[in-house]
N, C-alpha and C. Protein backbone atom coordinates (compact mmCIF):
# COMPACT_ATOMS: atom_id res chain seq x y z
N UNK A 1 -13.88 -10.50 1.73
CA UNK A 1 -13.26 -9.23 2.06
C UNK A 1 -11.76 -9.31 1.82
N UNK A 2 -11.10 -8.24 1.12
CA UNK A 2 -9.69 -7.78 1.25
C UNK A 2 -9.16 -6.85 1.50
N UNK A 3 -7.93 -6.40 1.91
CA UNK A 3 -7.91 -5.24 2.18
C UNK A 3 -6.67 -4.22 1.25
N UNK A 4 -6.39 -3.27 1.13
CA UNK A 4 -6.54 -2.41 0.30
C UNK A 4 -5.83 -0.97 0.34
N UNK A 5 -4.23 -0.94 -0.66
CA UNK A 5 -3.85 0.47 0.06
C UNK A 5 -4.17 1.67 -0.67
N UNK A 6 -4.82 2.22 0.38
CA UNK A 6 -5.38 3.78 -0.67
C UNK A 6 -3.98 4.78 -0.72
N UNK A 7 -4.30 6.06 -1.60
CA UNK A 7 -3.63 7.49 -1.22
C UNK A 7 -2.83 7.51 -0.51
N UNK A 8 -3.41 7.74 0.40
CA UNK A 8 -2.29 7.56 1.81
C UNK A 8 -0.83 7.58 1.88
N UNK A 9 -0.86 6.12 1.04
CA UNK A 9 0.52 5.68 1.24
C UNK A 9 1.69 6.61 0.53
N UNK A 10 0.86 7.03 -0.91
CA UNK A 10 1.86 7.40 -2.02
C UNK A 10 2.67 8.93 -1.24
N UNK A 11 4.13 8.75 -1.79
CA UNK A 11 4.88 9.59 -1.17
C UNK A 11 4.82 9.54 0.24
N UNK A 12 4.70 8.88 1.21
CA UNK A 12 4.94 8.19 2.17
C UNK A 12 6.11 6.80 2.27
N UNK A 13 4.77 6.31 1.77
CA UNK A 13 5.58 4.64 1.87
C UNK A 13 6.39 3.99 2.91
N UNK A 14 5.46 3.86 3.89
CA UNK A 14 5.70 3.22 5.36
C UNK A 14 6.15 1.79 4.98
N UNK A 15 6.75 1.14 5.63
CA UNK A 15 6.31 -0.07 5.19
C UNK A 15 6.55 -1.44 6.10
N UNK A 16 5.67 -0.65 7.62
CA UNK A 16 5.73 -1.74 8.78
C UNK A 16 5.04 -2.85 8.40
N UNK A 17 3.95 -2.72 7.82
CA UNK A 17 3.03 -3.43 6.86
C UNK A 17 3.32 -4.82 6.47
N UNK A 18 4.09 -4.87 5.82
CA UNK A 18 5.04 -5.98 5.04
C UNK A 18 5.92 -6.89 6.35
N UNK A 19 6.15 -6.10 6.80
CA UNK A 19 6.75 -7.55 8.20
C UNK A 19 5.60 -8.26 9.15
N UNK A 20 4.57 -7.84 9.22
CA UNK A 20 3.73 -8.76 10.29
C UNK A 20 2.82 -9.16 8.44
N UNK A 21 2.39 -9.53 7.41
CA UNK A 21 1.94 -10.07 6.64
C UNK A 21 2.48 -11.24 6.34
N UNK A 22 1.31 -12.66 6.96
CA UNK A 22 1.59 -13.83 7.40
C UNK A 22 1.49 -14.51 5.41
N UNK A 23 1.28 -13.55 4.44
CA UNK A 23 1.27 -14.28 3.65
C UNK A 23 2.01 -13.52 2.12
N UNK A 24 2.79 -12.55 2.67
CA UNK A 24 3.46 -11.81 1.68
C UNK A 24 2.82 -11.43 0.31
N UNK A 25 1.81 -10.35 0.76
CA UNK A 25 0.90 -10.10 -0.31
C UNK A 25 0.91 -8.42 -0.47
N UNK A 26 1.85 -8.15 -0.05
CA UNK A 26 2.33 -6.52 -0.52
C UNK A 26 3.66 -6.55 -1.62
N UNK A 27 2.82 -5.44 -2.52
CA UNK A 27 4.06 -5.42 -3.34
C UNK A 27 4.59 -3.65 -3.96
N UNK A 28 5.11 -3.63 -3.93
CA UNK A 28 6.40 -1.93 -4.17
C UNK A 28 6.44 -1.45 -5.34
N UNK A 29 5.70 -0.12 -5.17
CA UNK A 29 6.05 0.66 -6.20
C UNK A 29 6.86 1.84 -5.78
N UNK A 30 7.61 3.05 -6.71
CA UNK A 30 8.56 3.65 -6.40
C UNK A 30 7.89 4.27 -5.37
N UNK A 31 6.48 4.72 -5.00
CA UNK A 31 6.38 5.75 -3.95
C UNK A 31 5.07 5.19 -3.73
N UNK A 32 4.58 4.04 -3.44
CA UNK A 32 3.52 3.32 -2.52
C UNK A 32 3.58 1.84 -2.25
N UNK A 33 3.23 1.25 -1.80
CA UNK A 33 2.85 0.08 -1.76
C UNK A 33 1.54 -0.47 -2.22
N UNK A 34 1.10 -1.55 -2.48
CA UNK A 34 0.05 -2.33 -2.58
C UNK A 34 -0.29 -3.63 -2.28
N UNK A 35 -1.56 -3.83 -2.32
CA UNK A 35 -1.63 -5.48 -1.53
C UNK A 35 -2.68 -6.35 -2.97
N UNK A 36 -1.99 -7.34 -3.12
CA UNK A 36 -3.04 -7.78 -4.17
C UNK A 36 -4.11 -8.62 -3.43
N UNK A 37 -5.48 -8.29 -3.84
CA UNK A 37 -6.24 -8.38 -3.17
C UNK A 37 -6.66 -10.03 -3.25
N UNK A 38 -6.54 -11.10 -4.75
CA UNK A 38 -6.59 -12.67 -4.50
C UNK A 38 -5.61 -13.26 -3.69
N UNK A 39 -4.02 -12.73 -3.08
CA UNK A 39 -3.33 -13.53 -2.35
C UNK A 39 -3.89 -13.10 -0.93
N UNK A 40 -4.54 -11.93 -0.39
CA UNK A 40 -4.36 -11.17 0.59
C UNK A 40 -5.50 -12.11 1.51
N UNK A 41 -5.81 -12.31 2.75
CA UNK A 41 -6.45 -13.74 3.50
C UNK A 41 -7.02 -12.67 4.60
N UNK A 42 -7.13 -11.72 4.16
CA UNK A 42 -8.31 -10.47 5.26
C UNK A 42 -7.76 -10.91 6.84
N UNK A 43 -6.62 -11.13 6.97
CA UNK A 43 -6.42 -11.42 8.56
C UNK A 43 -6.19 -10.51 9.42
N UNK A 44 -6.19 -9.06 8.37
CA UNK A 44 -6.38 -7.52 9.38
C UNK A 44 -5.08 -6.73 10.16
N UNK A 45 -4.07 -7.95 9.82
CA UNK A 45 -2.80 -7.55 11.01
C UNK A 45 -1.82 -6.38 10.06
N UNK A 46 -2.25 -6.10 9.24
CA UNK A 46 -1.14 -4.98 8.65
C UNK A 46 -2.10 -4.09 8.64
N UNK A 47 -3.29 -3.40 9.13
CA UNK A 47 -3.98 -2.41 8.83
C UNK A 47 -3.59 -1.33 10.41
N UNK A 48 -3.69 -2.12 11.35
CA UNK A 48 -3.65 -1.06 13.02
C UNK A 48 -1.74 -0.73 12.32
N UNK A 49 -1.13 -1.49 12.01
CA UNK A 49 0.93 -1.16 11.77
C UNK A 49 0.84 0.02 10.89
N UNK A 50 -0.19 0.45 9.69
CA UNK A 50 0.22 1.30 8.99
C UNK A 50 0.14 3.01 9.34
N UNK A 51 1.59 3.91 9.93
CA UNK A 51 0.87 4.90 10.63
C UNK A 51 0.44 6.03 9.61
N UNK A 52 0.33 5.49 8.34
CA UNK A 52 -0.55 6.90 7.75
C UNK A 52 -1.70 6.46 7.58
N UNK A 53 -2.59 5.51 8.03
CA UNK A 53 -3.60 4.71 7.99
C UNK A 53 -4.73 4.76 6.71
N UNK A 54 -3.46 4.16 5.61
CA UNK A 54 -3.42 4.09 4.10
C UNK A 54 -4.31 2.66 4.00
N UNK A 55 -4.50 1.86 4.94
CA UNK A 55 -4.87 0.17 4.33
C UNK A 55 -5.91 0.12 5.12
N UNK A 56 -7.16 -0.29 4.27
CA UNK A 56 -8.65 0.09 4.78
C UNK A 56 -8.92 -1.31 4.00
N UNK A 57 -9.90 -2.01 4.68
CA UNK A 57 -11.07 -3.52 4.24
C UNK A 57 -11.56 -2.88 2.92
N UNK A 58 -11.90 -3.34 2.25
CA UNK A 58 -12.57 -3.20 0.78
C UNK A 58 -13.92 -3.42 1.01
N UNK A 59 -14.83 -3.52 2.09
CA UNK A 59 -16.11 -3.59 2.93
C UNK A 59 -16.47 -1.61 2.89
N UNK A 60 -15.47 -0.78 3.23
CA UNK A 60 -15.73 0.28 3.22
C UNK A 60 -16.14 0.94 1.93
N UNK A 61 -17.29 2.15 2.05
CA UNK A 61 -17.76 2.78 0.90
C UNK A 61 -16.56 3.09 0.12
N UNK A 62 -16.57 3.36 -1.48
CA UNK A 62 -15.82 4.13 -2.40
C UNK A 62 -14.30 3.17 -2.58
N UNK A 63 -14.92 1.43 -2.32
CA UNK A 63 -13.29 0.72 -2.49
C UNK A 63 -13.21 0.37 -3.56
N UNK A 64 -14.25 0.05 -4.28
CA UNK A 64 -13.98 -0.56 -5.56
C UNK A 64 -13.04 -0.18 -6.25
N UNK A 65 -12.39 1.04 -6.58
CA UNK A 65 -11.78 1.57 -7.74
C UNK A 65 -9.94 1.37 -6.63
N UNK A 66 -10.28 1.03 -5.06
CA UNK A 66 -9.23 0.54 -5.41
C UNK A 66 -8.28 -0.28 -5.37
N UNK A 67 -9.72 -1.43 -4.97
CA UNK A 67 -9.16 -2.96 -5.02
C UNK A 67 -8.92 -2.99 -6.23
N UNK A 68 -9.42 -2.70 -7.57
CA UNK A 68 -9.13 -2.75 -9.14
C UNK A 68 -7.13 -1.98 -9.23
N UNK A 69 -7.01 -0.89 -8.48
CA UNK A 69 -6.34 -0.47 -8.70
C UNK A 69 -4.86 -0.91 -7.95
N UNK A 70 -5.12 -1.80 -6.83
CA UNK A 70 -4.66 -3.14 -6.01
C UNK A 70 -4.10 -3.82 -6.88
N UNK A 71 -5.20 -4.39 -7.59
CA UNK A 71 -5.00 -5.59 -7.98
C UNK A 71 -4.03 -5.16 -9.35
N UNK A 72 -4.37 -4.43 -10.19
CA UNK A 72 -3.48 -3.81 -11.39
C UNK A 72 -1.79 -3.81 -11.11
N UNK A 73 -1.98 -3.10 -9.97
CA UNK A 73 -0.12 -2.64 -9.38
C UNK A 73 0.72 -4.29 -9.32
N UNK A 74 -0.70 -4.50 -8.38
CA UNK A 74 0.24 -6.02 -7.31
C UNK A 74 0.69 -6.85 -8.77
N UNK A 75 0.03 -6.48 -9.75
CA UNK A 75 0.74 -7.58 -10.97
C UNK A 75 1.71 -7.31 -11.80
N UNK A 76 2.25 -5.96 -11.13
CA UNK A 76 3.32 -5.14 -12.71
C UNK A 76 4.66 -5.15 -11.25
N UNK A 77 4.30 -5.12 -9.89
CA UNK A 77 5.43 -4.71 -8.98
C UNK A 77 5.89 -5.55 -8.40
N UNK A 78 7.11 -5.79 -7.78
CA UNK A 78 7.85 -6.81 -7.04
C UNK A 78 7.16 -6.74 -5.62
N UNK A 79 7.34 -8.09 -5.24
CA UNK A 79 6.69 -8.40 -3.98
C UNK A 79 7.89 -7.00 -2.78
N UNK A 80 7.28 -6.94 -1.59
CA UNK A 80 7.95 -6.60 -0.61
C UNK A 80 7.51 -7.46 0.47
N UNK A 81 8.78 -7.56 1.24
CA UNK A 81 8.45 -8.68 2.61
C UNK A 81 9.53 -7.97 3.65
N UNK A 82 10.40 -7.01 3.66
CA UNK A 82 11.32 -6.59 4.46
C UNK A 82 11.04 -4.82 4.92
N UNK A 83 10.78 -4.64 5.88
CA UNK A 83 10.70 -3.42 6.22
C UNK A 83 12.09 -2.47 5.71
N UNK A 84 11.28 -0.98 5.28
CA UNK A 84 12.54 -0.20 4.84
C UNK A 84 11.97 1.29 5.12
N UNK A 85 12.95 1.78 5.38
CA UNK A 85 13.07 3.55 5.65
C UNK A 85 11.94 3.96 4.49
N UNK A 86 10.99 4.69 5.47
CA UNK A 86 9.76 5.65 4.68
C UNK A 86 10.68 6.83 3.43
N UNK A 87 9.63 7.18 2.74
CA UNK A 87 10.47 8.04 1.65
C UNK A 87 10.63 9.31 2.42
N UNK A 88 12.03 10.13 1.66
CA UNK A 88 12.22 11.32 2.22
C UNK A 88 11.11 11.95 2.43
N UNK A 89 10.30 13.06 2.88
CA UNK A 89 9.79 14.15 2.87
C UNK A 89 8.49 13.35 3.60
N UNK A 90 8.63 12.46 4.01
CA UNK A 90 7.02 11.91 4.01
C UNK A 90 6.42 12.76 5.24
N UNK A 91 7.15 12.96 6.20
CA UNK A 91 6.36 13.83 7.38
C UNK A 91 5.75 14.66 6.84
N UNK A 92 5.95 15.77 5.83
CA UNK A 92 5.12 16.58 5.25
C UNK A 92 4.39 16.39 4.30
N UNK A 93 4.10 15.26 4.26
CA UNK A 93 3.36 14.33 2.96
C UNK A 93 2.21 13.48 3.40
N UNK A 94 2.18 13.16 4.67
CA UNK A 94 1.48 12.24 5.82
C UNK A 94 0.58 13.14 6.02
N UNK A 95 -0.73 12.77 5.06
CA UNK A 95 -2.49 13.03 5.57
C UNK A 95 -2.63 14.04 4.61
N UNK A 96 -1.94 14.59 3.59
CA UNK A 96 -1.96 15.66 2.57
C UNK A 96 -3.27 15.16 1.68
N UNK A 97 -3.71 15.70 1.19
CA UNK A 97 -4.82 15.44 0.00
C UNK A 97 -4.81 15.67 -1.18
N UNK A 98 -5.16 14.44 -2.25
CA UNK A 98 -4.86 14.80 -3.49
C UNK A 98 -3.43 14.11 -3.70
N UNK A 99 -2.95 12.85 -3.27
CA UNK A 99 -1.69 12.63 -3.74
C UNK A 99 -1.83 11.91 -4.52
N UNK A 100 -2.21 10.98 -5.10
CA UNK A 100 -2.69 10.34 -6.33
C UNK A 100 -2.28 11.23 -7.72
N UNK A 101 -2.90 12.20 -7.57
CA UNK A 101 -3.06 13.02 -8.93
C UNK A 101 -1.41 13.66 -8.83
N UNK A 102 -1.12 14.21 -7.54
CA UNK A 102 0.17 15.29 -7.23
C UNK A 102 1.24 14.35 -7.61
N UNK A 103 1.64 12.57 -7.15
CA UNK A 103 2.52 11.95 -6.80
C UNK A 103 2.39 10.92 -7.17
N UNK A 104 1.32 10.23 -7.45
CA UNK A 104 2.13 8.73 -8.21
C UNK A 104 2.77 8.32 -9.44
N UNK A 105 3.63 7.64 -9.20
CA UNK A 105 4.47 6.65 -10.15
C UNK A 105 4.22 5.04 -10.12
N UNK A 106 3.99 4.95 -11.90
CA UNK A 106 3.66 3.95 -11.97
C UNK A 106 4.91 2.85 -11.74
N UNK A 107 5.47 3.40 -11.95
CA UNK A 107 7.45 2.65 -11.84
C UNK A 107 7.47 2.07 -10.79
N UNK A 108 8.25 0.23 -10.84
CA UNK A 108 8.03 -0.16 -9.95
C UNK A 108 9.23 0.15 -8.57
N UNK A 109 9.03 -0.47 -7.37
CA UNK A 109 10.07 -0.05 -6.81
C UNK A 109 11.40 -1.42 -6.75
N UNK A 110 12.08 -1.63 -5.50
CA UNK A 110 13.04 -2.40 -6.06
C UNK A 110 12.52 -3.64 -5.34
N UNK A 111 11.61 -3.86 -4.76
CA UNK A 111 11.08 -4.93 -3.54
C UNK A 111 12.01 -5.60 -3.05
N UNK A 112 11.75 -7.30 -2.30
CA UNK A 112 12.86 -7.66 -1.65
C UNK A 112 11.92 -8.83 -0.93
């Protein structure tokens, strides 16, 4: 098992996530995060921290496409390990549907 950031995140981009991860396996794109799913050790502690509750086990129905899509990012984006200010607008962006298609960028972000 690994775990896995969906939708959620994009145009959000919380990123309490990245400070309790005992093995620095999130990495930054301009408007999400991701976790690559071979460094990631299923230890569960960044999933209750994330409050748009974007990071789901890859055990759940409909993950495949996006542990693949995990794993793709986590190899083009800089690691993140330091918590940082959510993106502007995200309160009105938090639980919206359809952000994938509306909002992502493949561009990475600046990590740290």
């Amino acid at each position: 098992m690994t775990y896995v950031v969906i939708d959620n995140c994009i145009a959000c981009k919380y990123t309490d996530c990245v400070e309790v991860c005992p093995v620095d396996c999130f990495y930054e794109g301009e408007n999400m995060l991701v976790i690559h799913p071979d460094e990631c050790i299923d230890c569960g502690v960044c999933e209750p921290e994330c409050p748009a509750d974007a990071i789901r086990p890859d055990t759940e129905p409909d993950m495949d496409a996006w542990v693949t899509f995990n794993r793709k990012y986590s190899e083009m984006w800089p690691v993140i390990v330091t918590k940082k200010d959510p993106l502007p607008g995200y309160e009105e962006r938090d639980g919206e549907t359809g952000k994938r298609e509306k909002y992502f960028s493949e561009a990475p972000g600046q990590g740290n």
